[in-house]
Protein backbone atom coordinates (compact mmCIF):
# COMPACT_ATOMS: atom_id res chain seq x y z
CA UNK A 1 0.00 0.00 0.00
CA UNK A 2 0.91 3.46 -0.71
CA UNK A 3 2.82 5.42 1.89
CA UNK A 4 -0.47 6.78 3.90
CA UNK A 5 1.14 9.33 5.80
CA UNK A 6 0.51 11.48 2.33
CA UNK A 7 -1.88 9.44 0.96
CA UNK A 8 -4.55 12.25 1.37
CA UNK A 9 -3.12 14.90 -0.62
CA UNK A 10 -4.29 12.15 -3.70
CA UNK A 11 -7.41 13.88 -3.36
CA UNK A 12 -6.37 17.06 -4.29
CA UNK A 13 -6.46 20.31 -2.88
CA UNK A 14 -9.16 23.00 -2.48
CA UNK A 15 -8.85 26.99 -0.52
CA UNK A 16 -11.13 28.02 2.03
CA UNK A 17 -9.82 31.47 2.40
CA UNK A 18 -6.40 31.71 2.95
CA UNK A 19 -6.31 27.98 4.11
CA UNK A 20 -5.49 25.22 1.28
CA UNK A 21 -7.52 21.72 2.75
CA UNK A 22 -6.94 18.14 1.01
CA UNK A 23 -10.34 17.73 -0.28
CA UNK A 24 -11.07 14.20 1.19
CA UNK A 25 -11.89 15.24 4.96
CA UNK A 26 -12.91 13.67 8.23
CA UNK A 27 -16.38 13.64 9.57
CA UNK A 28 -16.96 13.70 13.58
CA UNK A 29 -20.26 13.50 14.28
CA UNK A 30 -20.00 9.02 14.72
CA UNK A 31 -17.19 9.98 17.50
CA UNK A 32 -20.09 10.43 19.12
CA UNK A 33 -22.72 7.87 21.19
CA UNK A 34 -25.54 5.70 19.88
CA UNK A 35 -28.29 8.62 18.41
CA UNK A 36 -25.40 11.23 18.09
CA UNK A 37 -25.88 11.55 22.20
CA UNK A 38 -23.67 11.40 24.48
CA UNK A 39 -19.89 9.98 24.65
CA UNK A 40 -18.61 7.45 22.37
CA UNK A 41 -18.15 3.37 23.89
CA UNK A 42 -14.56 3.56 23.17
CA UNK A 43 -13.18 7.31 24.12
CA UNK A 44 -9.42 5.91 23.60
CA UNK A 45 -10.31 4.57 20.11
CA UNK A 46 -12.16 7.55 18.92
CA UNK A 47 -9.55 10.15 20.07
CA UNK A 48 -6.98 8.19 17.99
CA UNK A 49 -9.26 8.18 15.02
CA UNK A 50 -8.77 11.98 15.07
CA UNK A 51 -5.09 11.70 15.50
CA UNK A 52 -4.50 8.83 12.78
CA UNK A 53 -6.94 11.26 10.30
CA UNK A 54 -4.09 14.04 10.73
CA UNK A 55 -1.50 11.21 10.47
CA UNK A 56 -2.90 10.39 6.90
CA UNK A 57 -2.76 14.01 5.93
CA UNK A 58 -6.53 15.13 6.67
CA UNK A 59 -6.11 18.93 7.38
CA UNK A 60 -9.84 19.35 7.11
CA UNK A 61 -12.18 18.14 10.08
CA UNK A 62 -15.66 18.51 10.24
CA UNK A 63 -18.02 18.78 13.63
CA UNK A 64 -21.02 20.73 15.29
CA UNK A 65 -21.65 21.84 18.29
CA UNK A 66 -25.02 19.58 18.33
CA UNK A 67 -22.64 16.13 18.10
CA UNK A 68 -23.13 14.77 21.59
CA UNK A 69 -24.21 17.64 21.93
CA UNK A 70 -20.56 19.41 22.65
CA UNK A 71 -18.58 15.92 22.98
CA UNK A 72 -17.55 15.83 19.24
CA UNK A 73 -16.10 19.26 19.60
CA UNK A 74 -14.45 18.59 23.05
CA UNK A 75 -12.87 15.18 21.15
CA UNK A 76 -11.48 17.06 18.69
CA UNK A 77 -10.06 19.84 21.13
CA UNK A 78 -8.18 17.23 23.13
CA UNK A 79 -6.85 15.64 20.44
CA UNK A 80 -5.79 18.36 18.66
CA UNK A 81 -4.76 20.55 21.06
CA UNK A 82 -5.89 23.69 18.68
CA UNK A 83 -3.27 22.76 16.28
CA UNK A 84 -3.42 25.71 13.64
CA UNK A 85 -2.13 23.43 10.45
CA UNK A 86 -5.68 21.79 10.55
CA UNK A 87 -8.93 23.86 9.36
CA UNK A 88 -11.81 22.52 11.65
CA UNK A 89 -15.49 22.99 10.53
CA UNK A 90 -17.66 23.44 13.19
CA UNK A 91 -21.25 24.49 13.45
CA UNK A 92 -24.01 25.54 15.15
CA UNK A 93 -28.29 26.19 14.75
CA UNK A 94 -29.59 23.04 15.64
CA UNK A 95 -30.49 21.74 19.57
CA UNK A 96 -30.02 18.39 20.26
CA UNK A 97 -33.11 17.61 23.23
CA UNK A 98 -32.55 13.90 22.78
CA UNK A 99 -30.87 11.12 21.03
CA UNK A 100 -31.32 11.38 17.10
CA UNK A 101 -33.85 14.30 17.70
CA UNK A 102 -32.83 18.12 16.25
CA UNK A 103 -34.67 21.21 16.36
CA UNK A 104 -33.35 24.61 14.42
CA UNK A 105 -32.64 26.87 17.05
CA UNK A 106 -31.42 30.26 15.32
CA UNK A 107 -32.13 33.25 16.94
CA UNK A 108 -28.77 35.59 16.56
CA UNK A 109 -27.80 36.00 20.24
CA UNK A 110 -27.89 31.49 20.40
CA UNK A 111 -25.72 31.26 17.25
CA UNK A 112 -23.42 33.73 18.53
CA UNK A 113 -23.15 32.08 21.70
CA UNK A 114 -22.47 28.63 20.68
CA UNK A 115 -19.90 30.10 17.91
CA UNK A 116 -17.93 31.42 21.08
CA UNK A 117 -18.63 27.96 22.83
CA UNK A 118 -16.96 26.52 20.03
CA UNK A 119 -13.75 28.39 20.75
CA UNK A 120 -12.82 26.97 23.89
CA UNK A 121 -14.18 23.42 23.71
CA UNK A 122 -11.73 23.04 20.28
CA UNK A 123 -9.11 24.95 21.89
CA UNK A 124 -8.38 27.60 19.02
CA UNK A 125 -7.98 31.11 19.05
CA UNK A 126 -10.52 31.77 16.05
CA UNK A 127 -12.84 29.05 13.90
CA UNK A 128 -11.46 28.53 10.59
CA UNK A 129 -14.63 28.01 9.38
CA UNK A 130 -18.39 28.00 10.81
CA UNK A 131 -21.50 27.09 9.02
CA UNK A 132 -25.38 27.72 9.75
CA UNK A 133 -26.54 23.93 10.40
CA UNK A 134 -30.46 25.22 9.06
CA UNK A 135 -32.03 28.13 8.96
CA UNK A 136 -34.38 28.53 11.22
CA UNK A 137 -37.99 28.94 9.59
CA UNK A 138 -39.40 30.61 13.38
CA UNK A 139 -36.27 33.27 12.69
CA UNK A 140 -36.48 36.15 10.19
CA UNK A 141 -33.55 34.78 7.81
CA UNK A 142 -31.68 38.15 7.23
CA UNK A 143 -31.55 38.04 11.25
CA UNK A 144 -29.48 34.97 11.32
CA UNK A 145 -27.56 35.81 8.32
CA UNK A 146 -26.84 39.07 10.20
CA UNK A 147 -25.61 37.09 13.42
CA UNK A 148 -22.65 35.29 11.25
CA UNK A 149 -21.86 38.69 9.64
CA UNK A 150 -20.81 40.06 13.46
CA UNK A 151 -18.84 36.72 14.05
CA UNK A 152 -16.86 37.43 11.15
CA UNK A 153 -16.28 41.18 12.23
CA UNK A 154 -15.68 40.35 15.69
CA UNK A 155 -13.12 37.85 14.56
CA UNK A 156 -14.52 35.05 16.48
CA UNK A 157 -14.91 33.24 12.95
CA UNK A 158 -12.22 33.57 9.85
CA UNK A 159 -15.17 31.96 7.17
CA UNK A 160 -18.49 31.07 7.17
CA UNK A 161 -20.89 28.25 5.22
CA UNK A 162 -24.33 27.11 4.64
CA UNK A 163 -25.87 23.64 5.39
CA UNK A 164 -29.07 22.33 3.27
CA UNK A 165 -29.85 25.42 1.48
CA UNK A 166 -31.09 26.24 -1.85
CA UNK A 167 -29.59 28.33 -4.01
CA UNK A 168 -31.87 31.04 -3.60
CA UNK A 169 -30.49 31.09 0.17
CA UNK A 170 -27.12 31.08 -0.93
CA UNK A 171 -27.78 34.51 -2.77
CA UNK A 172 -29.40 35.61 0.08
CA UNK A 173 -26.69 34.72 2.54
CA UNK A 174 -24.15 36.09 -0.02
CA UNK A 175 -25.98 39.65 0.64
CA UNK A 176 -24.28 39.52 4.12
CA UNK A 177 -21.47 37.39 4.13
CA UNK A 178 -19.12 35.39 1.73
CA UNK A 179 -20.52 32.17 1.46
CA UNK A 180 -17.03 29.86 1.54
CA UNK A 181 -19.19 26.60 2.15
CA UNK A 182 -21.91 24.52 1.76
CA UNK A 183 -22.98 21.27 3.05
CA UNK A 184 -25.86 19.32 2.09
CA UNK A 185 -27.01 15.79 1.96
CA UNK A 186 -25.29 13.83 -1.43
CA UNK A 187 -24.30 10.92 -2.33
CA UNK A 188 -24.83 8.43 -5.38
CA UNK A 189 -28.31 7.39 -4.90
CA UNK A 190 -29.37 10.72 -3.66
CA UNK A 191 -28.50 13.81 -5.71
CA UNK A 192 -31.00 16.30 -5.17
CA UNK A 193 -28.66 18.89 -4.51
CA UNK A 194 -27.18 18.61 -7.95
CA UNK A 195 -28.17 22.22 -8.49
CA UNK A 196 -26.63 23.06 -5.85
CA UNK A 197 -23.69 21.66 -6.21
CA UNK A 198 -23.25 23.17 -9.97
CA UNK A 199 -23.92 26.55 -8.44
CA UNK A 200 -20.83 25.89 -5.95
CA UNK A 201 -18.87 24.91 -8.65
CA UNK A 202 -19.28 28.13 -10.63
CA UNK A 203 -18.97 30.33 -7.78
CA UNK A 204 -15.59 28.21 -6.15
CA UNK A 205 -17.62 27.65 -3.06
CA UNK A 206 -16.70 24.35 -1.28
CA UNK A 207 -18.91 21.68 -1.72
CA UNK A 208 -19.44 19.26 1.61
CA UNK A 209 -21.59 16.28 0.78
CA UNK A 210 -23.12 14.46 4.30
CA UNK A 211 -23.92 11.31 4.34
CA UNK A 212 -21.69 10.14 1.59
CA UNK A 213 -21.01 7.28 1.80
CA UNK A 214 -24.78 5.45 0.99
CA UNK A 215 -24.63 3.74 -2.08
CA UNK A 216 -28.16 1.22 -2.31
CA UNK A 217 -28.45 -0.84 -5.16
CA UNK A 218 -25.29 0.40 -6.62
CA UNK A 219 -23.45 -1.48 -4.27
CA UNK A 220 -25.35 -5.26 -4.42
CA UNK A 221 -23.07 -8.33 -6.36
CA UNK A 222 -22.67 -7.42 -9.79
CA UNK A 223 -23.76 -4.12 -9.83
CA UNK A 224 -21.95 -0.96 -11.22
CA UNK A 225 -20.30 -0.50 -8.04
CA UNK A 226 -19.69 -4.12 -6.97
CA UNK A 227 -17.76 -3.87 -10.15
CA UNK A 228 -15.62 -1.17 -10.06
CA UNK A 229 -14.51 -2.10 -6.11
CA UNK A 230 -13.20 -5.92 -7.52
CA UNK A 231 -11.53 -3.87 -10.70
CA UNK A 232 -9.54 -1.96 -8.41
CA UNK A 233 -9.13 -3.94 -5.92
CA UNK A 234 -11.03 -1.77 -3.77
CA UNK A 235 -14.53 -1.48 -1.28
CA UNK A 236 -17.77 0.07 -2.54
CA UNK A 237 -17.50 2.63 -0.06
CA UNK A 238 -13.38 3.29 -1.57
CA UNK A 239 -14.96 3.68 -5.00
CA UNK A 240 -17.83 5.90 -3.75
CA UNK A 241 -15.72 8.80 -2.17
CA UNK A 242 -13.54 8.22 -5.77
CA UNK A 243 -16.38 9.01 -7.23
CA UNK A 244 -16.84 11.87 -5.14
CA UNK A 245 -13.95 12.98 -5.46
CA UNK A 246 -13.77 13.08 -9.47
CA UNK A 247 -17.73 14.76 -9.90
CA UNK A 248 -16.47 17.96 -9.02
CA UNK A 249 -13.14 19.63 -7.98
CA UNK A 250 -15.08 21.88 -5.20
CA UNK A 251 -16.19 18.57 -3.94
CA UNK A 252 -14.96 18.00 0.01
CA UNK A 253 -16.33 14.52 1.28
CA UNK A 254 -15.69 13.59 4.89
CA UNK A 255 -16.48 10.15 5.51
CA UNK A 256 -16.94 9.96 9.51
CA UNK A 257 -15.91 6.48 11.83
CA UNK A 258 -15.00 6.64 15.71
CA UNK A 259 -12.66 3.32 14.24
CA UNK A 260 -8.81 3.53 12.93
CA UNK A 261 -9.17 1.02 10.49
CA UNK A 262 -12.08 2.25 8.97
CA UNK A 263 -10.38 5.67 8.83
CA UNK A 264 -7.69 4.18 7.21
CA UNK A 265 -10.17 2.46 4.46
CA UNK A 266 -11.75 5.45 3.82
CA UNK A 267 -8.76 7.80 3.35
CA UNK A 268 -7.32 5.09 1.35
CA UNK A 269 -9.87 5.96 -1.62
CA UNK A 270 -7.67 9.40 -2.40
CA UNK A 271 -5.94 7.13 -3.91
CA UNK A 272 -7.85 5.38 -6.53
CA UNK A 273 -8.43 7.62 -9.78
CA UNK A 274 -11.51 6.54 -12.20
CA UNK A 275 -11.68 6.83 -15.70
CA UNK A 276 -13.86 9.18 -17.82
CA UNK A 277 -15.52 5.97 -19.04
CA UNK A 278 -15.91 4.66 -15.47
CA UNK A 279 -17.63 7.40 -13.73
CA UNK A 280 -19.67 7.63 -17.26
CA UNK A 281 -20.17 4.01 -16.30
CA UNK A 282 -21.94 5.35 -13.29
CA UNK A 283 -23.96 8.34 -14.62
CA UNK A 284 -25.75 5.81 -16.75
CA UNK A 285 -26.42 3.37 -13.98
CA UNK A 286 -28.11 6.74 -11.97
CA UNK A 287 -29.50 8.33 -14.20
């Protein structure tokens, strides 16, 4: 196997301001207990999936301030120590009453609150970048927009992003703010953000698919997918964040596990570079 200490920079490389990321990231929100509640089973093992992720060159890491709610972020503070070579995405607009429940919660003086929350549980200075986790349809939307303007002034933030938005929203947003970011839901079997994503494309804004990794049919014996993971010698899930990777170059997937090995699957997929005909191999199985 290639060298993995590098093997992330095989994904290439994409700027959130002044802050170059390899675009195959790590997602924090399974560090996290059963319903995104609570701590994780294994605290040793999930700290050390954070480490290993910098280990294999991640220098992007993605969390909320509703994962555990809090423990994600703490995690990653402790097992970072606020390094400043590694841009951490946090965010914050959703409440977490309960396991796998979540309630928009965006009235300006909560968002700016939890932004400066955010700050000491991961240890840093200033958030390299902070996203809206919803908009809040109970909050006038200019009013939230508005809150991540003044964490931007006051410094407490360097660049800000959207999560499941339309494009309209975007343009709205963009009224007060630089959108740098956007994350919504994507993956192979659900693409409803396709829009969306060729928006981000034309404007450079980063592109952060959640849940990327679900792959349905794609992935049973013999199908497309099955295919391409015994041509290269690969998983389904390997060829899925390739495919990621290679549908756009603002693209940033970040696969989440609280396991090392996994990790170490998942980064391993910078690696392997379709063909033009494979991923047209794909668009005709989707489409």
């Amino acid at each position: 196997m290639d060298n993995l200490k590098t093997i992330a920079s095989y994904s290439g490389t994409f700027k959130i301001g002044d802050f170059v990321v390899n675009r195959l990231g790590f997602g924090s929100m399974r560090l996290t207990g059963r319903g995104i509640w609570g701590p994780p089973t294994d605290r040793r093992e999930a700290l050390a999936a954070v480490r290993r992720a910098v280990e294999l060159g991640v220098n992007f890491i993605d969390t909320a301030d509703s994962y555990g709610p809090d423990v994600a972020e703490e995690l990653i503070g402790e097992a970072l120590a606020g390094r400043g070579d590694i841009l951490v995405a946090t965010k914050a607009g959703l409440r977490r009453p309960g396991p796998d429940q979540w309630t928009p919660h965006g009235r300006p003086e909560y968002l700016i609150e939890r932004a400066k929350g955010s700050l000491k549980k991961l240890g840093v200075e200033q958030i390299g970048l902070w996203q809206l986790h919803r908009i809040d349809p109970r909050v006038p939307m200019q009013d939230q927009f508005a809150a991540v303007r003044q964490l931007l002034d006051e410094g407490v933030i360097a660049n800000a992003g959207l999560s499941e938005v339309s494009i309209e929203e975007i343009e709205a947003a963009s009224r007060y703010f630089k959108v740098a970011t956007v994350q919504n839901r994507y993956n192979l079997v659900d693409r409803g953000s396709e829009d969306v994503l060729d928006y981000c494309e034309r404007n450079d804004i980063g592109f952060i698919p959640w849940f990327p990794l679900a792959a349905g049919d794609l992935a049973r014996p013999g199908g497309v997918l099955d295919s391409l993971a015994k041509r290269h010698a690969a998983t389904a899930g390997q060829i899925a964040l390739a495919w990621m990777l290679k549908r756009s170059p603002v693209m940033l997937p970040i696969p989440g596990t609280s396991k090392v090995s996994h990790l170490e699957q998942n980064v391993a997929s910078a690696r392997i570079q379709l063909s033009d005909d494979e991923f047209a191999d794909f668009e005709g199985s989707v489409g």
